[in-house]
Structures are given as structure tokens and as C-alpha cells.
PDB file of N, CA and C in Angstrom:
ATOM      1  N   UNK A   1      22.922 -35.954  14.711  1.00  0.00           N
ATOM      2  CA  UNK A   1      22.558 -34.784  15.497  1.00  0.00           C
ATOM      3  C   UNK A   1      21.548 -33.958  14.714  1.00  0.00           C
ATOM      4  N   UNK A   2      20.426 -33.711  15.132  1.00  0.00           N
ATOM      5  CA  UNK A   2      19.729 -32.523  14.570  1.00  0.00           C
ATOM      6  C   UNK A   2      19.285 -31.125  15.305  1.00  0.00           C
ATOM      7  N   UNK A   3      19.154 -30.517  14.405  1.00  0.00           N
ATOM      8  CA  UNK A   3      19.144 -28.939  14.922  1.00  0.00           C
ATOM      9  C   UNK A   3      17.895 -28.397  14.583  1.00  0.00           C
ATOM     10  N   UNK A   4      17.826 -27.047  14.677  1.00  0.00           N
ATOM     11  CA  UNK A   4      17.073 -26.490  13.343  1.00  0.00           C
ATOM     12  C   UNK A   4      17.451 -24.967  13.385  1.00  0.00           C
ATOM     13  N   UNK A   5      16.836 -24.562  12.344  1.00  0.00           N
ATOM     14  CA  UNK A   5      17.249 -23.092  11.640  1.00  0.00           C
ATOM     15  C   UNK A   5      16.643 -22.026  12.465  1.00  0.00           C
ATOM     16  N   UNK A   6      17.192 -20.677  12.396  1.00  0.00           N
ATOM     17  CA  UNK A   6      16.242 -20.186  13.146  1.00  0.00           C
ATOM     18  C   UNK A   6      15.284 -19.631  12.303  1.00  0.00           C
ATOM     19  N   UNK A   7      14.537 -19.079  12.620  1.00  0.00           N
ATOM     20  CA  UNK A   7      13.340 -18.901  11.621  1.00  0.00           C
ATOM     21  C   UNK A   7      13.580 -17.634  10.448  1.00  0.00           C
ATOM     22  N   UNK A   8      14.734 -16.417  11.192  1.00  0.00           N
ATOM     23  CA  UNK A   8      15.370 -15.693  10.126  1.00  0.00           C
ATOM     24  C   UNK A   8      16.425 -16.687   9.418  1.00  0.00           C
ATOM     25  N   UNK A   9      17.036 -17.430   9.979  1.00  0.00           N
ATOM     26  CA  UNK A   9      18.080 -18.273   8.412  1.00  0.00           C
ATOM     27  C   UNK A   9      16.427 -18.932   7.616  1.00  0.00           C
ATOM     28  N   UNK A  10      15.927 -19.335   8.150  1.00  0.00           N
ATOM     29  CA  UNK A  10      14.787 -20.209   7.414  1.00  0.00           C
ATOM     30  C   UNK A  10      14.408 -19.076   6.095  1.00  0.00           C
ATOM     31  N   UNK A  11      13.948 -18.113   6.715  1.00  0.00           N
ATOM     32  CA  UNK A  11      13.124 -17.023   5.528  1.00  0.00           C
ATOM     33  C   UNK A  11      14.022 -16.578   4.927  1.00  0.00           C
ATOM     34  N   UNK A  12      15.580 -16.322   5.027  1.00  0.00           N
ATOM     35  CA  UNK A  12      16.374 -15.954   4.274  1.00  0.00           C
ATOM     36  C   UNK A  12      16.779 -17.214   2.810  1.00  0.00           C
ATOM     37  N   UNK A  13      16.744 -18.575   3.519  1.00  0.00           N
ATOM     38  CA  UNK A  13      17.257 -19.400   3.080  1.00  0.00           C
ATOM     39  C   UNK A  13      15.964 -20.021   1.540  1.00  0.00           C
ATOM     40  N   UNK A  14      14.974 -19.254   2.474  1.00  0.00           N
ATOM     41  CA  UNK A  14      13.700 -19.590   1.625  1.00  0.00           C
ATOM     42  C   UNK A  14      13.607 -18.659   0.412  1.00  0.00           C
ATOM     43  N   UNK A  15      14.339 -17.657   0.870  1.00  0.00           N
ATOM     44  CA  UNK A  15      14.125 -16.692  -0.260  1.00  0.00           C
ATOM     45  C   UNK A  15      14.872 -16.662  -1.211  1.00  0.00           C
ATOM     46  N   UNK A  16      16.282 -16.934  -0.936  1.00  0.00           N
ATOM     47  CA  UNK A  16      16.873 -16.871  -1.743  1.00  0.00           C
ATOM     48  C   UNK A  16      17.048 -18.483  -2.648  1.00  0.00           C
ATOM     49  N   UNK A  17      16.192 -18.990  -2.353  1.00  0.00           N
ATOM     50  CA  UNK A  17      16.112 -20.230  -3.223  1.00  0.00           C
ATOM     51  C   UNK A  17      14.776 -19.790  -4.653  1.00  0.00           C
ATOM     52  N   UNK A  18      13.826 -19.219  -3.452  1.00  0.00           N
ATOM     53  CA  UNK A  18      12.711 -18.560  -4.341  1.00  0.00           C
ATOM     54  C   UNK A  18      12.937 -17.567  -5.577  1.00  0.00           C
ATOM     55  N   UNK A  19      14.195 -16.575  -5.031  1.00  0.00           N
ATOM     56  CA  UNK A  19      14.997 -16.072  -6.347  1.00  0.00           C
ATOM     57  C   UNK A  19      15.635 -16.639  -7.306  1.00  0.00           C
ATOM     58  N   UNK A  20      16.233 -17.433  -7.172  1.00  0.00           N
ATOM     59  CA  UNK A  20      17.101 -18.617  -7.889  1.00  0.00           C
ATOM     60  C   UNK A  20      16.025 -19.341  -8.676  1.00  0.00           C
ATOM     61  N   UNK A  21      14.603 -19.239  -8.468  1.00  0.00           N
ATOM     62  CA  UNK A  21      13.943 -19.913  -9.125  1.00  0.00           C
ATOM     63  C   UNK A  21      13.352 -19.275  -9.961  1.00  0.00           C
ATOM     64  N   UNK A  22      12.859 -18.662 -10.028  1.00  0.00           N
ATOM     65  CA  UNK A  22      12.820 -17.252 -10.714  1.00  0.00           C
ATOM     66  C   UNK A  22      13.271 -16.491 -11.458  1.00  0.00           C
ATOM     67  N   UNK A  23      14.635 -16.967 -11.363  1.00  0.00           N
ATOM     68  CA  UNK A  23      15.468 -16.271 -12.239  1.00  0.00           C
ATOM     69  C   UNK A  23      15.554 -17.805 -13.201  1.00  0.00           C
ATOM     70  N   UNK A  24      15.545 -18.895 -12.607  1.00  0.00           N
ATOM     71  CA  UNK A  24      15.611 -20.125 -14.043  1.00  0.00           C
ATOM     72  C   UNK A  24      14.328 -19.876 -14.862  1.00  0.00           C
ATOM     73  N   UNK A  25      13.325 -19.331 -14.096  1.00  0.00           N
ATOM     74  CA  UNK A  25      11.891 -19.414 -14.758  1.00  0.00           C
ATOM     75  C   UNK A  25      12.122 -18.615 -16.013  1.00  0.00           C
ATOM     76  N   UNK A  26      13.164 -17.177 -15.495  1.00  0.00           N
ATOM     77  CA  UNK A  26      13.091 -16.268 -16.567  1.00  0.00           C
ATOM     78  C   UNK A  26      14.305 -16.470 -17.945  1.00  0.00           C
ATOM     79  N   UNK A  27      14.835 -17.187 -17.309  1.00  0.00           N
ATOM     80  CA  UNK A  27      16.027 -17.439 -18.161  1.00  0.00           C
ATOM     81  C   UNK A  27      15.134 -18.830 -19.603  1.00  0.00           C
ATOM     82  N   UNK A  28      14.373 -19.808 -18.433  1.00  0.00           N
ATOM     83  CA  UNK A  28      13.719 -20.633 -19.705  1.00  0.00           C
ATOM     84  C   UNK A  28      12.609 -19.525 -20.491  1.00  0.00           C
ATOM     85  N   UNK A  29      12.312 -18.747 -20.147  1.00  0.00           N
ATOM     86  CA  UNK A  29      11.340 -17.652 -21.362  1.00  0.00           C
ATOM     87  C   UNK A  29      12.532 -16.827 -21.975  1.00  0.00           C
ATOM     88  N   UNK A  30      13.266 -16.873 -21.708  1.00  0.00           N
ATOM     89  CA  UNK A  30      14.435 -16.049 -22.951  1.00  0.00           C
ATOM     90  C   UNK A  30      14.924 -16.940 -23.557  1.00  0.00           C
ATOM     91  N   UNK A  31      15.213 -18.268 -23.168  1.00  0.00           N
ATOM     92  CA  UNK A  31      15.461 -18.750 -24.125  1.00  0.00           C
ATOM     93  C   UNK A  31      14.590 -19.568 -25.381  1.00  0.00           C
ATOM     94  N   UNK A  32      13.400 -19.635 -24.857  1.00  0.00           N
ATOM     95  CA  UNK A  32      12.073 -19.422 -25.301  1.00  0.00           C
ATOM     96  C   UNK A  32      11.968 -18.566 -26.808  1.00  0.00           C
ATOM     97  N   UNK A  33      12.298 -17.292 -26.118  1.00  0.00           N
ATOM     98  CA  UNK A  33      11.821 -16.385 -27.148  1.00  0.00           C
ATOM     99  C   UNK A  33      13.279 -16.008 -28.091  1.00  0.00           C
ATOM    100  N   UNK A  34      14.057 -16.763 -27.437  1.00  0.00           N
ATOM    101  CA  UNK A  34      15.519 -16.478 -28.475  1.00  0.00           C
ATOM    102  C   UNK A  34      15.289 -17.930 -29.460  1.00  0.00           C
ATOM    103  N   UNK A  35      14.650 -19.105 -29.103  1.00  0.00           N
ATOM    104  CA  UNK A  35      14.691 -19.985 -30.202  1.00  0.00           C
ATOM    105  C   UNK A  35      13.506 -19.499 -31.345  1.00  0.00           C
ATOM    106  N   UNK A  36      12.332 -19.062 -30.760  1.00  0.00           N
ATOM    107  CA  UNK A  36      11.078 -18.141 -31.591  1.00  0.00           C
ATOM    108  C   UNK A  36      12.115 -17.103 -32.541  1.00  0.00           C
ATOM    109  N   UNK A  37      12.939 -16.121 -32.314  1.00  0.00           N
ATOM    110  CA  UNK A  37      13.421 -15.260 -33.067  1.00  0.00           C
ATOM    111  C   UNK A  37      14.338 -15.767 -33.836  1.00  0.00           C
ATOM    112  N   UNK A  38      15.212 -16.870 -33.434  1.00  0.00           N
ATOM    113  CA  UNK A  38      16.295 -17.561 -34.472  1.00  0.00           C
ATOM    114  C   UNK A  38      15.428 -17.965 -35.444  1.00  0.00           C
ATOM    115  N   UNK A  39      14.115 -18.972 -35.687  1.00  0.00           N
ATOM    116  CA  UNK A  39      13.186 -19.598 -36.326  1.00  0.00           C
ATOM    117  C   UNK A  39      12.650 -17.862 -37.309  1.00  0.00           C
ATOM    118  N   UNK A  40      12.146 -17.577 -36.538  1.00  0.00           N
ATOM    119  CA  UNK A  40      11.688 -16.363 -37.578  1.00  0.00           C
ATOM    120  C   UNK A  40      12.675 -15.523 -38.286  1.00  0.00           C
ATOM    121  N   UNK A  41      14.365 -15.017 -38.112  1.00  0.00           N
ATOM    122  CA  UNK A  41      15.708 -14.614 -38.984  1.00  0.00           C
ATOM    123  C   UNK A  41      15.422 -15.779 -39.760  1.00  0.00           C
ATOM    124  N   UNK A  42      15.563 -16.659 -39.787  1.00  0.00           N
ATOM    125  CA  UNK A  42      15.631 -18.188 -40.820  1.00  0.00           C
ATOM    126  C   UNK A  42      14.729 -17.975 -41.706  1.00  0.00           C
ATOM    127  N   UNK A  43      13.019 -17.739 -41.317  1.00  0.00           N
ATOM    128  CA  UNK A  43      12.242 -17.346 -41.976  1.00  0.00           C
ATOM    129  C   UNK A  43      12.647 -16.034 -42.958  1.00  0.00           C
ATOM    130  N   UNK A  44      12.706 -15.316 -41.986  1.00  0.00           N
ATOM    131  CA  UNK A  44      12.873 -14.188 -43.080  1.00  0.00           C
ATOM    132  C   UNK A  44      14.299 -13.897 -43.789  1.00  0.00           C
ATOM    133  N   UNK A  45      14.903 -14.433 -43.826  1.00  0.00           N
ATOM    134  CA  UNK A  45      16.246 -14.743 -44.925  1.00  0.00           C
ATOM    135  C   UNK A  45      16.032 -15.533 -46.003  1.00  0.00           C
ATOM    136  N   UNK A  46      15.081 -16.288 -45.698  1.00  0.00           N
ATOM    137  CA  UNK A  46      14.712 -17.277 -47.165  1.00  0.00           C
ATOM    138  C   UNK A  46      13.447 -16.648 -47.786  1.00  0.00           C
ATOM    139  N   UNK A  47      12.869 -15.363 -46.695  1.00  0.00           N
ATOM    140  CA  UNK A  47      12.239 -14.747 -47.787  1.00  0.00           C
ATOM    141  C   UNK A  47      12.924 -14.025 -48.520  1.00  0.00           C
ATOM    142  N   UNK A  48      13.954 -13.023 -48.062  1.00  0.00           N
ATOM    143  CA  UNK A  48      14.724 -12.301 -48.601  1.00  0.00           C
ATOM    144  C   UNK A  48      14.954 -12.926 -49.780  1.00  0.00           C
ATOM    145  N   UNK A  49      15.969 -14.098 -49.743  1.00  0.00           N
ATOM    146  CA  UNK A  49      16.888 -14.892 -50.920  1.00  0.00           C
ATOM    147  C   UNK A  49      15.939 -15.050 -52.000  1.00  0.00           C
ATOM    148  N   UNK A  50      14.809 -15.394 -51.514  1.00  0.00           N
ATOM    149  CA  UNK A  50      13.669 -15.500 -52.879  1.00  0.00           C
ATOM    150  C   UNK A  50      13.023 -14.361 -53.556  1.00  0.00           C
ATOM    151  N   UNK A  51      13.107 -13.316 -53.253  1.00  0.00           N
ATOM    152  CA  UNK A  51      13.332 -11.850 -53.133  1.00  0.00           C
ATOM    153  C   UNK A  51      13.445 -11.516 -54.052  1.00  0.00           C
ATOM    154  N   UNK A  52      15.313 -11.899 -54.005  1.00  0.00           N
ATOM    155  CA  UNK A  52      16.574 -11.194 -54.488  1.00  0.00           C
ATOM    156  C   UNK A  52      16.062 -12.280 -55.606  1.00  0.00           C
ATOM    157  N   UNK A  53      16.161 -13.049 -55.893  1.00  0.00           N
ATOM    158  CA  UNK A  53      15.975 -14.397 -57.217  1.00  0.00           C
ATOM    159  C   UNK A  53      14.747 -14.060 -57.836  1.00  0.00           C
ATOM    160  N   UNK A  54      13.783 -13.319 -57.622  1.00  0.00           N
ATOM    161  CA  UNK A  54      12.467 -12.816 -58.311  1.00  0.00           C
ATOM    162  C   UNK A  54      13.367 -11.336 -58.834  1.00  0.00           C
ATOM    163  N   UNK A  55      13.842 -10.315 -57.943  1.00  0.00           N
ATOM    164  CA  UNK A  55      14.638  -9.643 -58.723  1.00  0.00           C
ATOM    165  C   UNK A  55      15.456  -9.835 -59.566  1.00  0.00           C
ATOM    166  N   UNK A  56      16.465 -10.713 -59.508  1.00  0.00           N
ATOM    167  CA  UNK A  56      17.116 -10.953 -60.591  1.00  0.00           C
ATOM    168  C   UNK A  56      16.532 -11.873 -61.798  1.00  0.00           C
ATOM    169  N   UNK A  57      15.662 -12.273 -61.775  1.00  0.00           N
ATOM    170  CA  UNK A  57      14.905 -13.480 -62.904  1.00  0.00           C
ATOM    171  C   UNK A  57      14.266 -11.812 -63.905  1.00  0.00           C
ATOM    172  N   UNK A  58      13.710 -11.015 -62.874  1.00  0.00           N
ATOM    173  CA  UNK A  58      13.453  -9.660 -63.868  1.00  0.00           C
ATOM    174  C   UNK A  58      14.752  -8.581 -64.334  1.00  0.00           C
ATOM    175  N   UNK A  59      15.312  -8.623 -63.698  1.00  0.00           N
ATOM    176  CA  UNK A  59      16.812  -7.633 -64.044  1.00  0.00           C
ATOM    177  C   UNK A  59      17.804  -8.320 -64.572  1.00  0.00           C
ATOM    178  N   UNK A  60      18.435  -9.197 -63.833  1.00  0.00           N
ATOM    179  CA  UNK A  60      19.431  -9.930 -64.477  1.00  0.00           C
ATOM    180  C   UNK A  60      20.258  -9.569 -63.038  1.00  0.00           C
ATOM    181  N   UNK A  61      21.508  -9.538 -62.991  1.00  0.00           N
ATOM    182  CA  UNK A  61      22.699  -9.728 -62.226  1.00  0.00           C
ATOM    183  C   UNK A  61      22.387  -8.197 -61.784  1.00  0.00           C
ATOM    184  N   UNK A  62      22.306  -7.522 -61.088  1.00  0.00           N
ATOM    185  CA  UNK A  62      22.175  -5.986 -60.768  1.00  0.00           C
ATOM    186  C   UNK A  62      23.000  -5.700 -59.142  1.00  0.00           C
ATOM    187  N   UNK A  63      23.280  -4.604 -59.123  1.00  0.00           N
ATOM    188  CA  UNK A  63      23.687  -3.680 -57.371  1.00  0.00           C
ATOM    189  C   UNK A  63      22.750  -2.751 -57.305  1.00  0.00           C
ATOM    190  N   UNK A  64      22.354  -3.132 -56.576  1.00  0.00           N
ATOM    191  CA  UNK A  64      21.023  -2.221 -55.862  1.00  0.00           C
ATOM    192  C   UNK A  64      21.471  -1.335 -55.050  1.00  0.00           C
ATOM    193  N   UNK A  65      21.070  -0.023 -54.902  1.00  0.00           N
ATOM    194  CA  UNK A  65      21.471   0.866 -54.033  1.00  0.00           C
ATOM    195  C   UNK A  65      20.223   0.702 -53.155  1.00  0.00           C
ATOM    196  N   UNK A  66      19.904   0.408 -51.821  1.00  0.00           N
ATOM    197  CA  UNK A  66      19.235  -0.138 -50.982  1.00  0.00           C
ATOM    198  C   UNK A  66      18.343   1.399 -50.608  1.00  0.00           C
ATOM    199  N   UNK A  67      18.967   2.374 -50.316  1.00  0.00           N
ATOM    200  CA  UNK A  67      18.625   3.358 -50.217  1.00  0.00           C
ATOM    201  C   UNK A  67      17.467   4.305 -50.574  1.00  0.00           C
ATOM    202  N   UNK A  68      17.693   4.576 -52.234  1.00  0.00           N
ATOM    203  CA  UNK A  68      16.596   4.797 -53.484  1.00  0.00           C
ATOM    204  C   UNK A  68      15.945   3.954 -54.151  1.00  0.00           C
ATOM    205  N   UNK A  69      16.791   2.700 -54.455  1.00  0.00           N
ATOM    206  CA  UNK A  69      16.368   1.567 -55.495  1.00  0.00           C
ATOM    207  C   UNK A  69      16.856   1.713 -56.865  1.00  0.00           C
ATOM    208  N   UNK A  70      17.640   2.948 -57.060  1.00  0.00           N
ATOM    209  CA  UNK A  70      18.538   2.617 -57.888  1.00  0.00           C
ATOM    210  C   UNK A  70      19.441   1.300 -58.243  1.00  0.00           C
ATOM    211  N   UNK A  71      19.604   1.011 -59.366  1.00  0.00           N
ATOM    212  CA  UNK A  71      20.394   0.091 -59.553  1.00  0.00           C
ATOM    213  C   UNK A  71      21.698   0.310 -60.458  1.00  0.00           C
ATOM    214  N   UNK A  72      22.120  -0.687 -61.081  1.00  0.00           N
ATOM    215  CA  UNK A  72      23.179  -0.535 -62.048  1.00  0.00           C
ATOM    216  C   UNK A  72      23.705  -1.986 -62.034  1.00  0.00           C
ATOM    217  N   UNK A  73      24.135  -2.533 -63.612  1.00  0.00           N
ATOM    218  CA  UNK A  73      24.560  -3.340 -64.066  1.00  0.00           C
ATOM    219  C   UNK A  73      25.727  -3.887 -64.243  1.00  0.00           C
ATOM    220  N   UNK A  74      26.164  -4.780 -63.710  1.00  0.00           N
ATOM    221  CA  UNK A  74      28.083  -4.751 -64.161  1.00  0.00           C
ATOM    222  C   UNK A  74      27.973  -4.690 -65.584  1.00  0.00           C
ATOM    223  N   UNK A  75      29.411  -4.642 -66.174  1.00  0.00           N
ATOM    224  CA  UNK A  75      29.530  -3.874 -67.172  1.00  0.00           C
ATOM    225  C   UNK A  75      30.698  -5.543 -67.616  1.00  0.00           C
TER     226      UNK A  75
END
């Protein structure tokens, strides 16, 4: 048996597929830009760590007060 739609189910049916697509479009650019930002934390943690290892190759073992840049030595 065939039928057909009426032309409001049609444009409704059209649209809301057109949203649904749209919203995958936006969901693949976030996840896009969430694998770009995981890659760059990675980056910049191994700059950090090399950082902290250039600081300590000049200080030795130290606690940094993050704040001022004070430090202090265990004892």
C-alpha cells in the first residue's frame, strides 16, 4: 500500500532530521576541538615537567610558593 505525507508532516519531518544533523555536525567539531585541547594539556605538562627538572638541576629538591616564587628547602 502506498500513501504519502502531507506536505506539513513532510516539512516537519524534514526538519527535524535537518536538526539532528546539525547537531551531529556540531557534536563532531567538539569533539574535534576536545581531541586538539587533550593534545595541547599533554603538550603543556611535559613542558611544565621539564620546567620543574631545569628548576631543580639549579636548586636542588625545593617547595615553591607559586604565588611570589619564594621557595624553601627541606631540611
Amino acid at each position: 500500500m502506498e500513501g504519502q505525507l502531507t506536505e506539513e508532516q513532510l516539512r516537519i519531518l524534514k526538519s527535524k532530521l535537518e536538526t539532528l544533523t546539525r547537531i551531529h555536525a556540531e557534536i563532531g567539531l567538539l569533539e574535534s576541538k576536545k581531541h586538539e585541547l587533550l593534545h595541547s594539556a599533554v603538550t603543556n605538562k611535559t613542558k611544565l615537567e621539564d620546567y620543574q627538572k631545569e628548576l631543580q638541576e639549579q636548586y636542588g629538591d625545593i617547595s615553591i610558593n607559586i604565588e611570589d616564587g619564594t621557595f624553601t628547602k627541606p631540611e
